[in-house]
C-alpha atoms as a PDB file:
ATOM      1  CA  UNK A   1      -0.848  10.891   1.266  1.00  0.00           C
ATOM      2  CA  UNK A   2      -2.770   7.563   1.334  1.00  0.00           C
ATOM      3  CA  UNK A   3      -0.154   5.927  -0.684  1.00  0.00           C
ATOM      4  CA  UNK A   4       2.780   6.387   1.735  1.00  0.00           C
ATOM      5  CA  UNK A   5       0.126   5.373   4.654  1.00  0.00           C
ATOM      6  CA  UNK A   6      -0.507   2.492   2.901  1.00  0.00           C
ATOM      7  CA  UNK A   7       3.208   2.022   2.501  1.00  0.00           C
ATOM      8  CA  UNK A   8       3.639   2.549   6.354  1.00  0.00           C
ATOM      9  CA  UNK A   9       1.238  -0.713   6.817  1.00  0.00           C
ATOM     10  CA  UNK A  10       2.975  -2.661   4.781  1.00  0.00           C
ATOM     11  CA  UNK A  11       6.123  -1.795   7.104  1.00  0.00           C
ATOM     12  CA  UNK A  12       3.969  -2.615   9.349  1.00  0.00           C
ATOM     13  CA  UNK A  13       2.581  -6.074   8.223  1.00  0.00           C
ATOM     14  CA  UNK A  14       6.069  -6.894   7.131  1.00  0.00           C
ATOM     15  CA  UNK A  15       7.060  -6.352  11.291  1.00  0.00           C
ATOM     16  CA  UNK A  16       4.422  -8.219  12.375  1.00  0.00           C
ATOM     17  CA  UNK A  17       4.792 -11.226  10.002  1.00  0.00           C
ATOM     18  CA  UNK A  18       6.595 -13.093  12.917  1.00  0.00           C
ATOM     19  CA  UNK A  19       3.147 -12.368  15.453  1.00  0.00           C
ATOM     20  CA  UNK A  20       5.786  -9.854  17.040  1.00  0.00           C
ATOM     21  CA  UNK A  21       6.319  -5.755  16.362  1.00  0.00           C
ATOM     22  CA  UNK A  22      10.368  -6.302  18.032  1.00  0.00           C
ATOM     23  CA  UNK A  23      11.923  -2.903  19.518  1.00  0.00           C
ATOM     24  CA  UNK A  24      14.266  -2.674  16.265  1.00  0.00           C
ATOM     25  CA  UNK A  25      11.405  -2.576  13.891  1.00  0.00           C
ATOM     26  CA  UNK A  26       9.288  -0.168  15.385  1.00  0.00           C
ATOM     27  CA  UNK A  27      12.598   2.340  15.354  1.00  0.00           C
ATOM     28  CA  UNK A  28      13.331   1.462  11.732  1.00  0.00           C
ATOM     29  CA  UNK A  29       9.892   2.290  11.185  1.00  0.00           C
ATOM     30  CA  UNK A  30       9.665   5.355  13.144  1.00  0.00           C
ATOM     31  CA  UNK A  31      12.569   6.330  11.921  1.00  0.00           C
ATOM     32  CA  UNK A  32      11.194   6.688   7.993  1.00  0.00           C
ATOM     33  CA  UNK A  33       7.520   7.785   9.307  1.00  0.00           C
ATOM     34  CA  UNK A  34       9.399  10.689  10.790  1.00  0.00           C
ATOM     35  CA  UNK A  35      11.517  11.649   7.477  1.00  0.00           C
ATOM     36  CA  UNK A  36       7.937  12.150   6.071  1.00  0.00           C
ATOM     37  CA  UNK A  37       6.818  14.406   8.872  1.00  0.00           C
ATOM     38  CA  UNK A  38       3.890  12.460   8.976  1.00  0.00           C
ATOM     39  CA  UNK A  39       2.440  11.442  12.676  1.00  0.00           C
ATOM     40  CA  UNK A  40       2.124   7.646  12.863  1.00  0.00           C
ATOM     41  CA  UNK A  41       0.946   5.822  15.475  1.00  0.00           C
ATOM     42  CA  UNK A  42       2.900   2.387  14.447  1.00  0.00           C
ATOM     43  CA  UNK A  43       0.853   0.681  17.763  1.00  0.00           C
ATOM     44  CA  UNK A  44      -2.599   1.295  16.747  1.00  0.00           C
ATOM     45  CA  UNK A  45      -1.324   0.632  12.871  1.00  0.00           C
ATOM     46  CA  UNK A  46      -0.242  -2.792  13.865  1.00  0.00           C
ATOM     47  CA  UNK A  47      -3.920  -3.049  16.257  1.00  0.00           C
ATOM     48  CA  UNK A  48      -6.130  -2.314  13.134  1.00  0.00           C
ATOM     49  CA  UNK A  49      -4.205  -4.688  10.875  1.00  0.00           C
ATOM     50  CA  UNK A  50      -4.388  -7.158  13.571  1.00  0.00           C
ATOM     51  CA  UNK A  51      -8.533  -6.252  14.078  1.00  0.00           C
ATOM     52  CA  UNK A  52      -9.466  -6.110  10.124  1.00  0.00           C
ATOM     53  CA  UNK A  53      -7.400  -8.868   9.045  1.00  0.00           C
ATOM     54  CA  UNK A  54      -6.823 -11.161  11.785  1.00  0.00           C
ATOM     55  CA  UNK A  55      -4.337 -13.599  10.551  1.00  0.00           C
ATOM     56  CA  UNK A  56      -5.083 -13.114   6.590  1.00  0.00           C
ATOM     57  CA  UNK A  57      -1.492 -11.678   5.836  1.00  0.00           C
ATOM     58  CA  UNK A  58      -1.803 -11.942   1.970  1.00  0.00           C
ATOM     59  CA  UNK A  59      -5.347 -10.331   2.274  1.00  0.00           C
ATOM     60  CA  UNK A  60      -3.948  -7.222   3.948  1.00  0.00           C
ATOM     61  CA  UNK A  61      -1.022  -7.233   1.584  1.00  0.00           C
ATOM     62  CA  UNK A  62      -2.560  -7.266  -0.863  1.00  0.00           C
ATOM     63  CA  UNK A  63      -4.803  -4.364   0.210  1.00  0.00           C
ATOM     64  CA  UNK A  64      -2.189  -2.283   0.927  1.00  0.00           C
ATOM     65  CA  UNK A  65      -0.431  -2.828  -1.796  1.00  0.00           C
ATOM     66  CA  UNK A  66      -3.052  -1.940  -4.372  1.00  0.00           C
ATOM     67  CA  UNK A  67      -3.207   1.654  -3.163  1.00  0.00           C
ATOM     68  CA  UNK A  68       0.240   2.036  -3.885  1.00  0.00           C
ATOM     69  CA  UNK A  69       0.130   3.430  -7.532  1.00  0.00           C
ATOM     70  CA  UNK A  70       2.741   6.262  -7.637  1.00  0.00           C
ATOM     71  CA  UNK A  71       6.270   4.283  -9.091  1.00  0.00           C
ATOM     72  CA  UNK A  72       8.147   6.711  -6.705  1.00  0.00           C
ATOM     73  CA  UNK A  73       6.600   5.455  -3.710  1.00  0.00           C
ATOM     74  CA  UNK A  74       6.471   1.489  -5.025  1.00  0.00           C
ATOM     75  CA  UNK A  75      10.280   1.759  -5.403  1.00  0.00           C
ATOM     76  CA  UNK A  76      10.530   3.381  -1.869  1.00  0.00           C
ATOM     77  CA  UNK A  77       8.469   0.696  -0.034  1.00  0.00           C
ATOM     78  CA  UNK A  78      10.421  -1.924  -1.758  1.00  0.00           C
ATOM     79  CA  UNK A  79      13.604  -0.325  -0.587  1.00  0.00           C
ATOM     80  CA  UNK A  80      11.661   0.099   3.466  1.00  0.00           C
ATOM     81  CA  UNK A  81      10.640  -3.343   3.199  1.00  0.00           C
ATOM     82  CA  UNK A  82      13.900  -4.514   2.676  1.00  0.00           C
ATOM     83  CA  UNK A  83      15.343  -2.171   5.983  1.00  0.00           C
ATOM     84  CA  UNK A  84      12.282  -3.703   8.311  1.00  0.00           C
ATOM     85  CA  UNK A  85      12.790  -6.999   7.078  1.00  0.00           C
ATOM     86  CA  UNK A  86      16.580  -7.063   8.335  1.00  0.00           C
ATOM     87  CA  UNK A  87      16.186  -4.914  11.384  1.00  0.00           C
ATOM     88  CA  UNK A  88      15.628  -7.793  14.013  1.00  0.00           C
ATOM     89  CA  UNK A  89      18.585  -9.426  12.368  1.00  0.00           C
ATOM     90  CA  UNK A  90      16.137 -12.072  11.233  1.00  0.00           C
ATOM     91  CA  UNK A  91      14.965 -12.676   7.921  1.00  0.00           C
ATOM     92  CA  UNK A  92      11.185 -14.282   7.953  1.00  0.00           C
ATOM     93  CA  UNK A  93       9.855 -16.526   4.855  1.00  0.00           C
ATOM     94  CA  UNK A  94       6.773 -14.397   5.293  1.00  0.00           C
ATOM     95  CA  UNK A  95       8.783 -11.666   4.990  1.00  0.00           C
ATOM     96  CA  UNK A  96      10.278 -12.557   1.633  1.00  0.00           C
ATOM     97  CA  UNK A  97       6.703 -13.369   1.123  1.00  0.00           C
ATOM     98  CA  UNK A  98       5.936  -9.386   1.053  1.00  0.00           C
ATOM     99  CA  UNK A  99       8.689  -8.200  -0.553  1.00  0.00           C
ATOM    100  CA  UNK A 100       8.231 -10.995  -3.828  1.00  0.00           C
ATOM    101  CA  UNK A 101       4.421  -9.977  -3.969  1.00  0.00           C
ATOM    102  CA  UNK A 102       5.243  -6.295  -3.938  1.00  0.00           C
ATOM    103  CA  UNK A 103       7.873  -6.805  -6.365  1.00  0.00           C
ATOM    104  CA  UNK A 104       5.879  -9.262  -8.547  1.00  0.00           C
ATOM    105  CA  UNK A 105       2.573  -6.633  -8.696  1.00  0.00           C
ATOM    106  CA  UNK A 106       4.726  -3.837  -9.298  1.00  0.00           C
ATOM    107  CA  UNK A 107       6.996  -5.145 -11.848  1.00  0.00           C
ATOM    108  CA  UNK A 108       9.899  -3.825 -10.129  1.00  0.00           C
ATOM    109  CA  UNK A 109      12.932  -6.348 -10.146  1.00  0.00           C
END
């Protein structure tokens, strides 16, 4: 179960790589927490990235994405990523940021 948290913050950092969680991320995001039926408080996530971090995005990528072993789930966060990325209808550089590293430490193309 800690991998798919850990891919829930990175749905989360990916959100908040703008300084803003917008109203059409937080459903995308709710909307995959809830196909887990796995209780997610997406609020307090985005808090305690905010709180540990501060503003060291590749730091807390890079966290997160190291506890991500399982291929499965890799491939499945790639795929999330990609749906929270586009969900404000706005496509971030830090955002392709997240996506390339995940892709990049995962060898998944």
């Amino acid at each position: 179960m800690a991998e798919e948290i850990a891919s829930f913050y990175l749905m989360i950092l990916v959100a908040i790589a703008d300084h803003e969680l917008h109203e059409e991320e937080a459903t995308k995001i709710n909307e995959i927490t809830n196909k887990y039926k796995v209780e997610f408080d997406l609020y307090a996530a985005a808090e305690e990235i905010k709180r540990e971090f501060k503003n060291e995005f590749n730091k807390a990528c890079n966290y997160y994405i190291s506890i991500i072993q399982n291929t499965e789930i890799q491939k499945d966060t790639i795929e999330f990523i990609k749906e929270i990325a586009y969900a404000d209808k706005k496509l971030h550089d830090k955002e392709i940021e997240i996506l390339e590293r995940c892709r990049k430490k995962w060898n998944i193309d």
